[in-house]
PDB file of N, CA and C in Angstrom:
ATOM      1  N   UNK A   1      90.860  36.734 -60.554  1.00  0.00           N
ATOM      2  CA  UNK A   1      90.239  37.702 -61.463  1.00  0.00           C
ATOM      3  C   UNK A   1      88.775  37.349 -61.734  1.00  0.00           C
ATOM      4  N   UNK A   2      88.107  36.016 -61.990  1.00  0.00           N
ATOM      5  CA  UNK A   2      87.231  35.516 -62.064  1.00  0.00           C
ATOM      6  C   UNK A   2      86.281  35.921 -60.960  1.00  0.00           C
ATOM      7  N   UNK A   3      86.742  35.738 -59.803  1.00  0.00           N
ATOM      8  CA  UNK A   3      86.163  35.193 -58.323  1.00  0.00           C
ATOM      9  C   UNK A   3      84.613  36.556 -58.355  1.00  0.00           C
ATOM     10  N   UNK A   4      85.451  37.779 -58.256  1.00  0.00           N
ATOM     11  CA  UNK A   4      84.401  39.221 -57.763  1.00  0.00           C
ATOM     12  C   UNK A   4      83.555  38.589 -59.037  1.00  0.00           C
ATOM     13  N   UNK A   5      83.592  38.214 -60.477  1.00  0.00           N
ATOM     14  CA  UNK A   5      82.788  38.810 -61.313  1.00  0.00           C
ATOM     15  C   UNK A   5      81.500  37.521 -61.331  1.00  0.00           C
ATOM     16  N   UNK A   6      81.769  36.614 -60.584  1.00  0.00           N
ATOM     17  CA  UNK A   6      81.070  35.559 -60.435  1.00  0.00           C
ATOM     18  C   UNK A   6      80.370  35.749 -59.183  1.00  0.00           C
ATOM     19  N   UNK A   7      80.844  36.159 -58.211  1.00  0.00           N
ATOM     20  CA  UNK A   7      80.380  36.814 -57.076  1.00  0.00           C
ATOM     21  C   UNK A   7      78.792  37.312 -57.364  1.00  0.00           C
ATOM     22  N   UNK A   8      79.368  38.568 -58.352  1.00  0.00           N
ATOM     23  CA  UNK A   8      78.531  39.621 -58.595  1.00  0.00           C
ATOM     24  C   UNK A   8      77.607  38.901 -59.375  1.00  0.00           C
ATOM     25  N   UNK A   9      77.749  37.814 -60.090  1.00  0.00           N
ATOM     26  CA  UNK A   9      76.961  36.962 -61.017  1.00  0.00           C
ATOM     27  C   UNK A   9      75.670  36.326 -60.131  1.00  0.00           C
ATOM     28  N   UNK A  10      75.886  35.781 -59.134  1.00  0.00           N
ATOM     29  CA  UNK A  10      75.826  34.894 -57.818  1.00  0.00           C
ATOM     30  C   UNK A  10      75.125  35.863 -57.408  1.00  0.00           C
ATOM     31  N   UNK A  11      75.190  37.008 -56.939  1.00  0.00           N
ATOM     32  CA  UNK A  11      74.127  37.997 -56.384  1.00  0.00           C
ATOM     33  C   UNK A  11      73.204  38.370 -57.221  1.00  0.00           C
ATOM     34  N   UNK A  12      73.988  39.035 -58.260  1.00  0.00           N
ATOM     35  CA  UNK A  12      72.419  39.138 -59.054  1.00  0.00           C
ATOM     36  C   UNK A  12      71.555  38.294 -59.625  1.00  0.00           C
ATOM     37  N   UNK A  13      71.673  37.420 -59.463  1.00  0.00           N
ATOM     38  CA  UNK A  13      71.168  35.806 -59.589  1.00  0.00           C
ATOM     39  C   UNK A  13      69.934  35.511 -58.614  1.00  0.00           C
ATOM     40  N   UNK A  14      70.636  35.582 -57.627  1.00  0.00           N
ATOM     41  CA  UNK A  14      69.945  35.887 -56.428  1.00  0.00           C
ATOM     42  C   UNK A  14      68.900  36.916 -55.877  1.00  0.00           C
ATOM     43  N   UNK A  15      69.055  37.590 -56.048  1.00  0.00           N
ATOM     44  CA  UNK A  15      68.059  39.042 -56.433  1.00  0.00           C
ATOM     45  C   UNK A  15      67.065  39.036 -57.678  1.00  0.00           C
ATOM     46  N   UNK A  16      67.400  38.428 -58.613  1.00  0.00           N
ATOM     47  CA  UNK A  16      66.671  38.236 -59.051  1.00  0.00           C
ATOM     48  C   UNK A  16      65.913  37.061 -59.084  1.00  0.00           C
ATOM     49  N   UNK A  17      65.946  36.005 -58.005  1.00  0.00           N
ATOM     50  CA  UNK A  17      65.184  34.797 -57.543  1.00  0.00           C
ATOM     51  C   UNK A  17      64.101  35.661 -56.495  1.00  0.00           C
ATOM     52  N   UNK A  18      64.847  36.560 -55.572  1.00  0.00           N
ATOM     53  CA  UNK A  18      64.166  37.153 -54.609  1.00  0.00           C
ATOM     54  C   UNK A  18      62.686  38.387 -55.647  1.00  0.00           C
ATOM     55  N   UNK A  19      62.800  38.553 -56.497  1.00  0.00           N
ATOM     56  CA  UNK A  19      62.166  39.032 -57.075  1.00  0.00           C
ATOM     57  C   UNK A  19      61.215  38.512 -57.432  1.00  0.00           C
ATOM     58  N   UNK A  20      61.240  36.984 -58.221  1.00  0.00           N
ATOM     59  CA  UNK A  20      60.506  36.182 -58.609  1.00  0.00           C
ATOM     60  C   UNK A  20      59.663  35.647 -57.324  1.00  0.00           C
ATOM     61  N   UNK A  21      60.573  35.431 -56.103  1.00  0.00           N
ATOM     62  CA  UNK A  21      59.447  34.514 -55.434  1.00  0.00           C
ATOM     63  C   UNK A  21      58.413  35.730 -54.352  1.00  0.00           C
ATOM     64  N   UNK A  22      59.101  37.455 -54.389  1.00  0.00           N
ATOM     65  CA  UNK A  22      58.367  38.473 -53.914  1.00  0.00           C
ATOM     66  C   UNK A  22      57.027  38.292 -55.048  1.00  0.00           C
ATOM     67  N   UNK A  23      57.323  38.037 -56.174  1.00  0.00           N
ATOM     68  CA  UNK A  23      55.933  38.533 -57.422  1.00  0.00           C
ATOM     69  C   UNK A  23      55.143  37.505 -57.024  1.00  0.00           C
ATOM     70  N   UNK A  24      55.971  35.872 -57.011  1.00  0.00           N
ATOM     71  CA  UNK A  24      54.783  34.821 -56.829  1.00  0.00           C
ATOM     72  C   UNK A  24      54.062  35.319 -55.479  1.00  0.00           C
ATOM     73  N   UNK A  25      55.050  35.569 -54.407  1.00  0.00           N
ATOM     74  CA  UNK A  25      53.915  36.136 -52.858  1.00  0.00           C
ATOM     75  C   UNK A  25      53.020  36.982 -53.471  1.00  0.00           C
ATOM     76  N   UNK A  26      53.108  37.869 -53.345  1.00  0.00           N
ATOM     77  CA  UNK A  26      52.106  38.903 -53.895  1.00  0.00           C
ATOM     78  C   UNK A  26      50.767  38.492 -54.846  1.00  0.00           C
ATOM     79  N   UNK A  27      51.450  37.438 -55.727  1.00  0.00           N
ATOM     80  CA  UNK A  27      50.389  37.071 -56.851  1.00  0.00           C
ATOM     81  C   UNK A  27      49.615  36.053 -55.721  1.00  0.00           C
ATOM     82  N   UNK A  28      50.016  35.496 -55.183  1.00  0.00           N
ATOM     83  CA  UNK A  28      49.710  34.784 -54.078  1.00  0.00           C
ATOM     84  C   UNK A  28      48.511  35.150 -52.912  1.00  0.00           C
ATOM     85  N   UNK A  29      48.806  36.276 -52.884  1.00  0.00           N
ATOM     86  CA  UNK A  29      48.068  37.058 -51.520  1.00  0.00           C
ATOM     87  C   UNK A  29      47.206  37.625 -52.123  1.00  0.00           C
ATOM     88  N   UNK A  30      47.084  38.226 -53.416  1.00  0.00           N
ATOM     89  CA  UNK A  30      45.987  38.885 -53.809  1.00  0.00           C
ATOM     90  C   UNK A  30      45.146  37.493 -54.758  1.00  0.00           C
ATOM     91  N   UNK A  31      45.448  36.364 -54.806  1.00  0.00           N
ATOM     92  CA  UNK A  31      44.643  35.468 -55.032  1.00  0.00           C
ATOM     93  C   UNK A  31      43.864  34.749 -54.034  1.00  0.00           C
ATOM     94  N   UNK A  32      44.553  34.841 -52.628  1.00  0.00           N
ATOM     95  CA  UNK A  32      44.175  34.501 -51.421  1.00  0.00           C
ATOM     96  C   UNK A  32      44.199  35.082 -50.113  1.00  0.00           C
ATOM     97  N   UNK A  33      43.569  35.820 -50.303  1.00  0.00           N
ATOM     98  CA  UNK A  33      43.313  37.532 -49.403  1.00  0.00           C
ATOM     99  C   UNK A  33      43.359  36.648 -47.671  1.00  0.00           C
ATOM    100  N   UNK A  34      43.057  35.424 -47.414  1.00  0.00           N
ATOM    101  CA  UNK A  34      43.074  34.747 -45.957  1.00  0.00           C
ATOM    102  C   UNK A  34      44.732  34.392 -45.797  1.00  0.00           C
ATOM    103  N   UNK A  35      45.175  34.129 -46.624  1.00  0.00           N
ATOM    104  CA  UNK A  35      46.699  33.398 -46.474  1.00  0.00           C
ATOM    105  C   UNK A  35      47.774  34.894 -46.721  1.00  0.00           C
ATOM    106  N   UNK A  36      47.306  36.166 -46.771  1.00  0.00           N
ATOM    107  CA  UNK A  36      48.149  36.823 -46.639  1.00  0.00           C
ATOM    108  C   UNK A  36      49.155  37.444 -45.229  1.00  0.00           C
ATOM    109  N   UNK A  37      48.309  36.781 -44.373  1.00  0.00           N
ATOM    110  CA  UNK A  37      48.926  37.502 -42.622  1.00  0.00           C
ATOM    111  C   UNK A  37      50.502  36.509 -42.589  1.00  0.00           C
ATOM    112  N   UNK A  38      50.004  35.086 -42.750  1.00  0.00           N
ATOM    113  CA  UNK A  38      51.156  34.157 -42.865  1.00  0.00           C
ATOM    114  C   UNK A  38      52.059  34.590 -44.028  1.00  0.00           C
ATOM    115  N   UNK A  39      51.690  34.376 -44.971  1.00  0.00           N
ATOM    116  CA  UNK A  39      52.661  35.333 -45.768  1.00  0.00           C
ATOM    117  C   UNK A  39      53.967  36.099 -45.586  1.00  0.00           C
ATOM    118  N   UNK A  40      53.199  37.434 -44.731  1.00  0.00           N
ATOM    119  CA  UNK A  40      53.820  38.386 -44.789  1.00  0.00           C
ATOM    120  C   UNK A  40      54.945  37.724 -43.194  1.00  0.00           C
ATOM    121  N   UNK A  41      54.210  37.043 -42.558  1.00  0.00           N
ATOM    122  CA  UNK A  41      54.984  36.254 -41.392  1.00  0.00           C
ATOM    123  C   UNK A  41      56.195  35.710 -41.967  1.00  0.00           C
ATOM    124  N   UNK A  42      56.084  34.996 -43.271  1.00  0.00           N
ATOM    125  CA  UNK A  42      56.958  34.296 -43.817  1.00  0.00           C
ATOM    126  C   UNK A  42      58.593  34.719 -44.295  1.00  0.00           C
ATOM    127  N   UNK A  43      57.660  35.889 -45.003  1.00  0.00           N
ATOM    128  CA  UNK A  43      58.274  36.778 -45.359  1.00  0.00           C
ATOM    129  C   UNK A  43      59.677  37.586 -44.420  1.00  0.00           C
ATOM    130  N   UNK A  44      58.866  38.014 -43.114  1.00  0.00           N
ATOM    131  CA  UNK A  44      59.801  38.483 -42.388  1.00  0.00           C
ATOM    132  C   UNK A  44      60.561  37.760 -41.620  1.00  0.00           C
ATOM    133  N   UNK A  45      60.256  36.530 -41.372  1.00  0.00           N
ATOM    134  CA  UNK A  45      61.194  35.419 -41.046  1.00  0.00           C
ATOM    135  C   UNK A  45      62.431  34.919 -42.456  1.00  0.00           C
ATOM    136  N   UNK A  46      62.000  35.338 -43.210  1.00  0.00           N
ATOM    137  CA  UNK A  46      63.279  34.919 -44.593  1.00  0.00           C
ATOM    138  C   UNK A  46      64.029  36.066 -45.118  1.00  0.00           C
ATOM    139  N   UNK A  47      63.373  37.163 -44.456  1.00  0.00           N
ATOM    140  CA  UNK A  47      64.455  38.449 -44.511  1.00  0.00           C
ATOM    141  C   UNK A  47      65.312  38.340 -43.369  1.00  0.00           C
ATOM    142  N   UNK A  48      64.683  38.370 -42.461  1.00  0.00           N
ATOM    143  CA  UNK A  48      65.603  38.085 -40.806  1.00  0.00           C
ATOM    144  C   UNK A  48      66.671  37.233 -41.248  1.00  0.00           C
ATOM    145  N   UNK A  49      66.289  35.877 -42.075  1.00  0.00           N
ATOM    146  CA  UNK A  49      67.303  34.771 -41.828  1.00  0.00           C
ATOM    147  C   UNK A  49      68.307  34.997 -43.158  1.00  0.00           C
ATOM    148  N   UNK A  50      67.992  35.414 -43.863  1.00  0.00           N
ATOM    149  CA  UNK A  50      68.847  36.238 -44.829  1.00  0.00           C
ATOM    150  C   UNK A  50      70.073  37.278 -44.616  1.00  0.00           C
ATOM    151  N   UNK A  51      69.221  38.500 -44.433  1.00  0.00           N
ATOM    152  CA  UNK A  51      70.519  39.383 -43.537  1.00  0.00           C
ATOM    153  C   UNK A  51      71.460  39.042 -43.345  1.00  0.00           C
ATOM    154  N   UNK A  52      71.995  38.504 -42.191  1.00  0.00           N
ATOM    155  CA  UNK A  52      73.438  38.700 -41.803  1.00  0.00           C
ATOM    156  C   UNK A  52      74.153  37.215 -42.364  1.00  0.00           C
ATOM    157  N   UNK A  53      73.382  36.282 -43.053  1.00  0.00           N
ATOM    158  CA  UNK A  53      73.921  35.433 -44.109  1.00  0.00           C
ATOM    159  C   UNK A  53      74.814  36.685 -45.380  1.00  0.00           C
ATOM    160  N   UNK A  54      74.339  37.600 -45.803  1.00  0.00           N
ATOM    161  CA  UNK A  54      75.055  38.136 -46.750  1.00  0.00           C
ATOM    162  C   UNK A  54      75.930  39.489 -45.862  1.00  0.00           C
ATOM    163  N   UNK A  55      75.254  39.698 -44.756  1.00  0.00           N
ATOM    164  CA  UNK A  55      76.601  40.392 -44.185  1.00  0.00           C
ATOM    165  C   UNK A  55      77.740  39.803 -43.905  1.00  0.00           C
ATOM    166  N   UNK A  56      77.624  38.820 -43.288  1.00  0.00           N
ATOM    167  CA  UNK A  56      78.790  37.817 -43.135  1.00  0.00           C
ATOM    168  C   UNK A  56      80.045  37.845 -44.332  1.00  0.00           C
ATOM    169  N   UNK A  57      79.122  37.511 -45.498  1.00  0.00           N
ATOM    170  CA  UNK A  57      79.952  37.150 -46.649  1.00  0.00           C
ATOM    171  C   UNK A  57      80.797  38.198 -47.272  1.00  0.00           C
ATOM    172  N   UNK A  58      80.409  39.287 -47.035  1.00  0.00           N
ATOM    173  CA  UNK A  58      81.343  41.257 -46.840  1.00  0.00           C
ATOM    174  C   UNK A  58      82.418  40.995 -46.076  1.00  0.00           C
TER     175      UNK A  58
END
């Protein structure tokens, strides 16, 4: 009975980390207009490696 509601705890937890460290990028890139190409590199390498980590878990 616990398990889903901790789950759901655990994700939105998570989402909201992904939020925090999207604001720090951003606050990031518009403080350092040269370090934004890597960035956004970064970025799409930690969505890629993300993905099917939480498809899996479905």
């Amino acid at each position: 009975m616990t398990l889903p509601s901790t789950r759901r705890l655990i994700r939105g937890f998570s989402q909201l980390m992904l939020y925090a460290v999207a604001f720090s990028v951003v606050a990031t890139a518009n403080l350092y207009p040269e370090a934004r190409m890597p960035i956004v590199i970064w970025l799409l390498a930690v969505a890629l490696a993300w993905r099917p980590s939480s498809g899996d878990r479905r």
